[in-house]
N, C-alpha and C. Protein backbone atom coordinates (compact mmCIF):
# COMPACT_ATOMS: atom_id res chain seq x y z
N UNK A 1 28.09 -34.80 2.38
CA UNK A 1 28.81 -36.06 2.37
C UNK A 1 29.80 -36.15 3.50
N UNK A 2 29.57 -35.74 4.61
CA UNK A 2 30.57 -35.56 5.77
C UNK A 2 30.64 -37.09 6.23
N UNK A 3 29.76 -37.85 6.13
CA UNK A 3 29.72 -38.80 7.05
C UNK A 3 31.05 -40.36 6.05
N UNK A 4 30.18 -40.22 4.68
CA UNK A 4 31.32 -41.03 3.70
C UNK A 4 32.65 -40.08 3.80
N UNK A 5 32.76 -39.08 3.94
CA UNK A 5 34.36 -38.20 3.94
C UNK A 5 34.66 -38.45 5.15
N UNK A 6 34.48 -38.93 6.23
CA UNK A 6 35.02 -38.88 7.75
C UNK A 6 35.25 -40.69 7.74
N UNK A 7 34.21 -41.65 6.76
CA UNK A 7 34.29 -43.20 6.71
C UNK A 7 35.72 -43.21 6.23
N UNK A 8 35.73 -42.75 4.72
CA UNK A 8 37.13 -43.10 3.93
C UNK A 8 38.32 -42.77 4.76
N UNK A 9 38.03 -41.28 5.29
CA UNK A 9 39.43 -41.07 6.13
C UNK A 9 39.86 -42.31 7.11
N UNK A 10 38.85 -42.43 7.59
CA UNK A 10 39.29 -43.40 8.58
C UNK A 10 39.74 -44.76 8.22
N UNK A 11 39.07 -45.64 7.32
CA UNK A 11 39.51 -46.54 6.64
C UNK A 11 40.90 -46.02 6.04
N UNK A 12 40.94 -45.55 5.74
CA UNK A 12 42.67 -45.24 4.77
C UNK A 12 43.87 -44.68 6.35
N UNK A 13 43.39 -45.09 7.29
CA UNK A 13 43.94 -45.12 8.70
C UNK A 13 44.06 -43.88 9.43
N UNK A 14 43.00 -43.16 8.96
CA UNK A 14 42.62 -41.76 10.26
C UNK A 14 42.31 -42.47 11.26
N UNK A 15 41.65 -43.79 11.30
CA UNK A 15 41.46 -44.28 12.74
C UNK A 15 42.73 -44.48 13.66
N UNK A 16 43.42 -45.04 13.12
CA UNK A 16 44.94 -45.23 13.76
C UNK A 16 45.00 -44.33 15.12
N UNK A 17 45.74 -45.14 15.97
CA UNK A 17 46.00 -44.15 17.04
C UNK A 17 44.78 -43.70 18.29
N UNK A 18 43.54 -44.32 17.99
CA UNK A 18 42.56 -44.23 19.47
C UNK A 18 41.51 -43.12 18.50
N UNK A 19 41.84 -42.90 17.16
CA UNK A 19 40.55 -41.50 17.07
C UNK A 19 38.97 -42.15 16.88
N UNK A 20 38.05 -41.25 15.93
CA UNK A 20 37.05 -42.10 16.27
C UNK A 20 36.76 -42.88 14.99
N UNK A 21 35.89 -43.51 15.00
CA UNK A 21 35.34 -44.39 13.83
C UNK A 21 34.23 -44.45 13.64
N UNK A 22 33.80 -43.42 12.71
CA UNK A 22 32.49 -42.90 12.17
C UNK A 22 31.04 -44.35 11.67
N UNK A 23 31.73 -45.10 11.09
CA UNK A 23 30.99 -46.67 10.99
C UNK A 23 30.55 -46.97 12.35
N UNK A 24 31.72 -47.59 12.97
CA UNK A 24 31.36 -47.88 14.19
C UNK A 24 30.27 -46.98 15.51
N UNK A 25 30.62 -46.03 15.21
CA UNK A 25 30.07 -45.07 15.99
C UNK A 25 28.45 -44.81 15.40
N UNK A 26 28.15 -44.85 14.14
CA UNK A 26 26.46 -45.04 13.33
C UNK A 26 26.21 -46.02 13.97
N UNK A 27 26.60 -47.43 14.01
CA UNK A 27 26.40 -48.80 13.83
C UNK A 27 25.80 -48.90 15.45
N UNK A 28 26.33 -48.27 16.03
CA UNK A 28 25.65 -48.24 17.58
C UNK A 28 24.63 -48.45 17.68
N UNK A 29 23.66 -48.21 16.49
CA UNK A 29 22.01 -47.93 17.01
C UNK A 29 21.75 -49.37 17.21
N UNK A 30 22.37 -50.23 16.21
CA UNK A 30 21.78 -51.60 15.82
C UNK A 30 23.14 -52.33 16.42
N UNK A 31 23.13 -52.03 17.22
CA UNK A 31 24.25 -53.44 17.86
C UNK A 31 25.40 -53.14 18.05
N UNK A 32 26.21 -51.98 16.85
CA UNK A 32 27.77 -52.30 16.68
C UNK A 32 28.00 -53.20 15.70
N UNK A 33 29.46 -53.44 15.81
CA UNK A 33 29.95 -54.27 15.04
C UNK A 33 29.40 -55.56 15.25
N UNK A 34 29.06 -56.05 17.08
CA UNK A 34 28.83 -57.40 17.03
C UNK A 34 27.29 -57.83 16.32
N UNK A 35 26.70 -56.58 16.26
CA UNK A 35 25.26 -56.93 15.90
C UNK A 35 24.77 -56.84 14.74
N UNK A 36 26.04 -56.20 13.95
CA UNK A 36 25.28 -56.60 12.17
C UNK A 36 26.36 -57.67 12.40
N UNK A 37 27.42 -58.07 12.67
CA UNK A 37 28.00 -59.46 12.19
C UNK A 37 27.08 -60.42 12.64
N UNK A 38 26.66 -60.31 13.97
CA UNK A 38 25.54 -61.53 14.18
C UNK A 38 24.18 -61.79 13.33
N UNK A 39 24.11 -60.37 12.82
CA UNK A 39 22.51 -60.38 11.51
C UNK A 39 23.22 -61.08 10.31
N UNK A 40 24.58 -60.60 9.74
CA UNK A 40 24.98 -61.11 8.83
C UNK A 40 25.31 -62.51 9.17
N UNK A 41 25.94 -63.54 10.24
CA UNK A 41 25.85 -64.35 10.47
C UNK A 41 24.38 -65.27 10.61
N UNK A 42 23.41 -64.90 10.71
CA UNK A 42 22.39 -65.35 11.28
C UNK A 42 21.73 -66.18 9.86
N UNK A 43 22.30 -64.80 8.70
CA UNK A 43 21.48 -64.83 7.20
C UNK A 43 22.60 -65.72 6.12
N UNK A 44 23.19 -66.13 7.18
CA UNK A 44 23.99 -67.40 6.20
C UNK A 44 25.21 -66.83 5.29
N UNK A 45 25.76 -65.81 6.15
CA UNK A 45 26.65 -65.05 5.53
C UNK A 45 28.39 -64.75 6.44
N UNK A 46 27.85 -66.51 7.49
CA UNK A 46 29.26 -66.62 8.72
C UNK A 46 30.99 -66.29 7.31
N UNK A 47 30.91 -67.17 6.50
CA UNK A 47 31.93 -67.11 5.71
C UNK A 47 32.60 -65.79 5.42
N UNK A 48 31.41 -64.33 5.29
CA UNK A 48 32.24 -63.23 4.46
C UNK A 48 32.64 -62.58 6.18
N UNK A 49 31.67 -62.72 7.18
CA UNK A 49 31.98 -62.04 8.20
C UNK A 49 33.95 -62.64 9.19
N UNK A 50 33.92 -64.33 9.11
CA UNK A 50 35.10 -65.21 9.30
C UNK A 50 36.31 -64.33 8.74
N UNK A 51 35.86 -63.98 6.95
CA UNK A 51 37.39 -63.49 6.24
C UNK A 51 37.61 -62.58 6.85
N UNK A 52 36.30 -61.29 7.26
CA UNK A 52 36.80 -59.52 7.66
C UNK A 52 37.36 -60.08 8.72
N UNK A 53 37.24 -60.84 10.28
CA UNK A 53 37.91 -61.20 11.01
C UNK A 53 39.51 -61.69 10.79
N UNK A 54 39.60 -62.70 9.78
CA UNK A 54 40.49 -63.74 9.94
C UNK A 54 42.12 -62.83 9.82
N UNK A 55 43.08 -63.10 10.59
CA UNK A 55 44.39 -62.58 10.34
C UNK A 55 45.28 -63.10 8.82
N UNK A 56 44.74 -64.28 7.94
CA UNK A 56 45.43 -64.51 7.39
C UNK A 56 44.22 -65.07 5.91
N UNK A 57 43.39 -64.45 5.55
CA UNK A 57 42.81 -64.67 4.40
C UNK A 57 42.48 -63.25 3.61
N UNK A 58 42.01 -63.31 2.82
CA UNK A 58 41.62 -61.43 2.09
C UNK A 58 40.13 -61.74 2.62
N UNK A 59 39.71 -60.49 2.55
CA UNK A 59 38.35 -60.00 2.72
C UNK A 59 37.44 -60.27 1.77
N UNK A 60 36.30 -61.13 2.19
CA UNK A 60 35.39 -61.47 0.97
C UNK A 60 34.62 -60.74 0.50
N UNK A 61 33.91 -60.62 -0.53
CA UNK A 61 33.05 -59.24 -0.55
C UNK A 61 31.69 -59.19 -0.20
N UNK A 62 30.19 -58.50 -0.07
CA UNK A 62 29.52 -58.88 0.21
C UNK A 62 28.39 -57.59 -0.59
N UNK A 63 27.46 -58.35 -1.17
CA UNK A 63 26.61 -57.50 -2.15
C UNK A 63 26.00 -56.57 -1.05
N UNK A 64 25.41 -55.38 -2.04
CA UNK A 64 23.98 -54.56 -0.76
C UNK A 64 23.29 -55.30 -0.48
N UNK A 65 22.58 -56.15 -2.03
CA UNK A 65 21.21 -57.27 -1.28
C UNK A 65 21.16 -58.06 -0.43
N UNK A 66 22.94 -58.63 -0.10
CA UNK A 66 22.98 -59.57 0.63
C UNK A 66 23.08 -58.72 2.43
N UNK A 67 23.22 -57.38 2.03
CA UNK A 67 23.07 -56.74 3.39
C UNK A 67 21.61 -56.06 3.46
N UNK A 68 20.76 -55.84 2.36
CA UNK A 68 19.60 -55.95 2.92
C UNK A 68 18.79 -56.90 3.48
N UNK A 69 19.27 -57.79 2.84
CA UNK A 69 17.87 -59.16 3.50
C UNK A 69 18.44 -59.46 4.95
N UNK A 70 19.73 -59.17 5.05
CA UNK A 70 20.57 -59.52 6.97
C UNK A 70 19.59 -59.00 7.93
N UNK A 71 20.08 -57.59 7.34
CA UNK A 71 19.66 -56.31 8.26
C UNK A 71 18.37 -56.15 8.30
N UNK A 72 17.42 -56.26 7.20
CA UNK A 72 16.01 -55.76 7.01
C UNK A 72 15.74 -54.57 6.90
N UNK A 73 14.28 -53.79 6.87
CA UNK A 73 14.44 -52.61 6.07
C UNK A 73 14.42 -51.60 7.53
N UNK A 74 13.75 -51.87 8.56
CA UNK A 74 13.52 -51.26 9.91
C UNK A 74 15.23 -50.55 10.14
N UNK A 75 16.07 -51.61 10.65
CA UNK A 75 17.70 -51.23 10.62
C UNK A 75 18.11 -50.18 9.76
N UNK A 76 17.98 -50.76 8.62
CA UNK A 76 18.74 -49.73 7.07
C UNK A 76 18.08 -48.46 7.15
N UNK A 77 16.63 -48.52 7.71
CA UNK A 77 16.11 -47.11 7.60
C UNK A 77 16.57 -45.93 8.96
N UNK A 78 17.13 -46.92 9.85
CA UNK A 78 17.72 -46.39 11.04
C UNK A 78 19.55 -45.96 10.55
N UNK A 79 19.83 -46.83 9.99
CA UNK A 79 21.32 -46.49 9.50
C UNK A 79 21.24 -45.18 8.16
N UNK A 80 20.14 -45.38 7.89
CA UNK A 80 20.06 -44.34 6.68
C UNK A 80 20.30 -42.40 7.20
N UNK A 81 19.26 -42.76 8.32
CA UNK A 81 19.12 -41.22 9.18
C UNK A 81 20.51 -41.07 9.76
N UNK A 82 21.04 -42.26 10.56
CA UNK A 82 22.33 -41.69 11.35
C UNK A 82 23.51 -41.41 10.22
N UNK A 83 23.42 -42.07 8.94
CA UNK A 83 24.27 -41.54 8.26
C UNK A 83 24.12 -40.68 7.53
N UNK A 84 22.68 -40.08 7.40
CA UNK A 84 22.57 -38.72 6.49
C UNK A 84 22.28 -38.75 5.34
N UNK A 85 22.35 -40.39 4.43
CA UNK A 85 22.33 -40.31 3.40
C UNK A 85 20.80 -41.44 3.03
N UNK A 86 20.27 -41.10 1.45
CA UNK A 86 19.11 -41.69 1.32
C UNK A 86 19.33 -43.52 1.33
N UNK A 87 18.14 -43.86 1.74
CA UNK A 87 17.37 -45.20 2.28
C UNK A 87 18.25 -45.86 1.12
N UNK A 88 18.09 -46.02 -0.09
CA UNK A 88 18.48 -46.66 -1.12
C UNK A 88 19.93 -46.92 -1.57
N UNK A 89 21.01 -45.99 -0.70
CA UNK A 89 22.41 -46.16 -0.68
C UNK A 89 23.39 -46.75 0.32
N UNK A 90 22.33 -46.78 1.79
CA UNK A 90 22.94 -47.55 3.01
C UNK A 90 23.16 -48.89 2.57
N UNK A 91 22.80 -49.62 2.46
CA UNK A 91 23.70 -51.37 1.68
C UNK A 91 24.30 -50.75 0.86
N UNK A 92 24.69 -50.24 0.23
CA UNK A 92 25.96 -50.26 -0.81
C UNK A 92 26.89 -49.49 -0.12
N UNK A 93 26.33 -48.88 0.50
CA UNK A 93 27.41 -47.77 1.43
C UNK A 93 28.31 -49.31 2.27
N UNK A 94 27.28 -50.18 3.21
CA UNK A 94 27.81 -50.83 3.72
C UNK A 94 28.74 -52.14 3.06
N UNK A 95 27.85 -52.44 1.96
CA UNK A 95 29.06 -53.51 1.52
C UNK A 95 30.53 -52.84 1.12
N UNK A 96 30.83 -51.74 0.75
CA UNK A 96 31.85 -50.67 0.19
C UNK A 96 32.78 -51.07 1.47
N UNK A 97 32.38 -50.98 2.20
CA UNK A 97 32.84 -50.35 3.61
C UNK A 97 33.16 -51.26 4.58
N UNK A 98 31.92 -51.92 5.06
CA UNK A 98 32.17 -52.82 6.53
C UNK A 98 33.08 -53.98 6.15
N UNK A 99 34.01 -55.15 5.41
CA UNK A 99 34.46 -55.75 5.23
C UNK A 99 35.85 -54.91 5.44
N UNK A 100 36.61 -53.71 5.09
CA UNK A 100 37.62 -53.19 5.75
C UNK A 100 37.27 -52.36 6.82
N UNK A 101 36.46 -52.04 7.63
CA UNK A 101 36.04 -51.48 8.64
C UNK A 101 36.35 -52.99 9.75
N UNK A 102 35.54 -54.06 9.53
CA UNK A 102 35.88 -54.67 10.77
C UNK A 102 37.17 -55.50 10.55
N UNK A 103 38.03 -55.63 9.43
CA UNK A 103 39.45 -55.93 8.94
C UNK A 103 39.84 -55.05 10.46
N UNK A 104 40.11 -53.65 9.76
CA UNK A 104 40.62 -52.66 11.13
C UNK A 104 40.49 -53.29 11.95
N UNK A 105 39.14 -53.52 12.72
CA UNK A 105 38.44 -53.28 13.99
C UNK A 105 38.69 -54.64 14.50
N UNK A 106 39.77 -55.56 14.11
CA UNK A 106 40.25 -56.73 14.57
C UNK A 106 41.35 -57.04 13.83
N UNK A 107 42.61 -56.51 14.47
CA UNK A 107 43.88 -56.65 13.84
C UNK A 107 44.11 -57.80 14.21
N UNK A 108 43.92 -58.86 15.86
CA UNK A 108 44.56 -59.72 16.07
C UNK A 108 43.27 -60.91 15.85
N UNK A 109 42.50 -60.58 15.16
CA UNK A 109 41.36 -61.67 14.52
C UNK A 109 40.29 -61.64 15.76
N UNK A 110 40.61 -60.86 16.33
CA UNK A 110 39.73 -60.43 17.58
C UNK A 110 38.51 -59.10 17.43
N UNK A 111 37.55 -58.53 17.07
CA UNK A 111 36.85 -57.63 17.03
C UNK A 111 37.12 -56.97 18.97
N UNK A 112 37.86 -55.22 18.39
CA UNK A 112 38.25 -54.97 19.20
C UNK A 112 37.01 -53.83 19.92
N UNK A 113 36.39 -53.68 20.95
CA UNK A 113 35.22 -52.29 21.19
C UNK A 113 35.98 -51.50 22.04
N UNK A 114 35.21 -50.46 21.78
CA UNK A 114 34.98 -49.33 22.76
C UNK A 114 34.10 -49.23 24.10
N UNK A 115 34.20 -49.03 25.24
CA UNK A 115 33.12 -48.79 25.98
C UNK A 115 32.59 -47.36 25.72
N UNK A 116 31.49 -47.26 25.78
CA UNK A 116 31.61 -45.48 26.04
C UNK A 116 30.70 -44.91 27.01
């Protein structure tokens, strides 16, 4: 479970300060942040992606199913390997997760990247 023990740290603000960000850093294969928000945007889901952005609303929530049908199964089976864990827990892993992951990852309502 290294990969959810290195997520939580960071969400609970191990990221703070320039370290790394284990989400973000999986999420690479398929886009990053901008490229599941644009799948989740695409699948009629602009509203929950707007709140994780917005500086002044709470975070909406967002089911697994509604992150499987975004993503599709090709992606999830790619996010499944980089995170280590089985096919059937990546959407729930991600709804858990990416709604305070890109909160973080845009303090000034801005989605902030990395080059690398």
């Amino acid at each position: 479970m290294g990969f959810l023990d290195s997520l939580q740290s960071a969400l609970q603000g191990g990221q703070q300060g320039g370290g790394s960000n284990p989400l973000a850093d999986a999420l690479a294969s398929v886009g990053g942040y901008q490229g599941v928000l644009a799948m989740l945007q695409k699948s009629g889901l602009g509203d929950r992606v707007e709140s994780w952005l917005s500086t002044n609303s709470a975070n909406l929530p967002i089911a697994p199913d509604e992150i499987k049908a975004a993503l599709g199964d090709p992606h999830l089976q790619q996010l499944a390997s980089q995170f280590g864990i089985p096919l059937d827990q990546v959407a729930g892993v991600l709804a858990q997760h990416l709604p305070a992951a890109v909160d973080q990852a845009s303090p000034d309502g801005v989605l902030t990247t990395r080059s690398s």
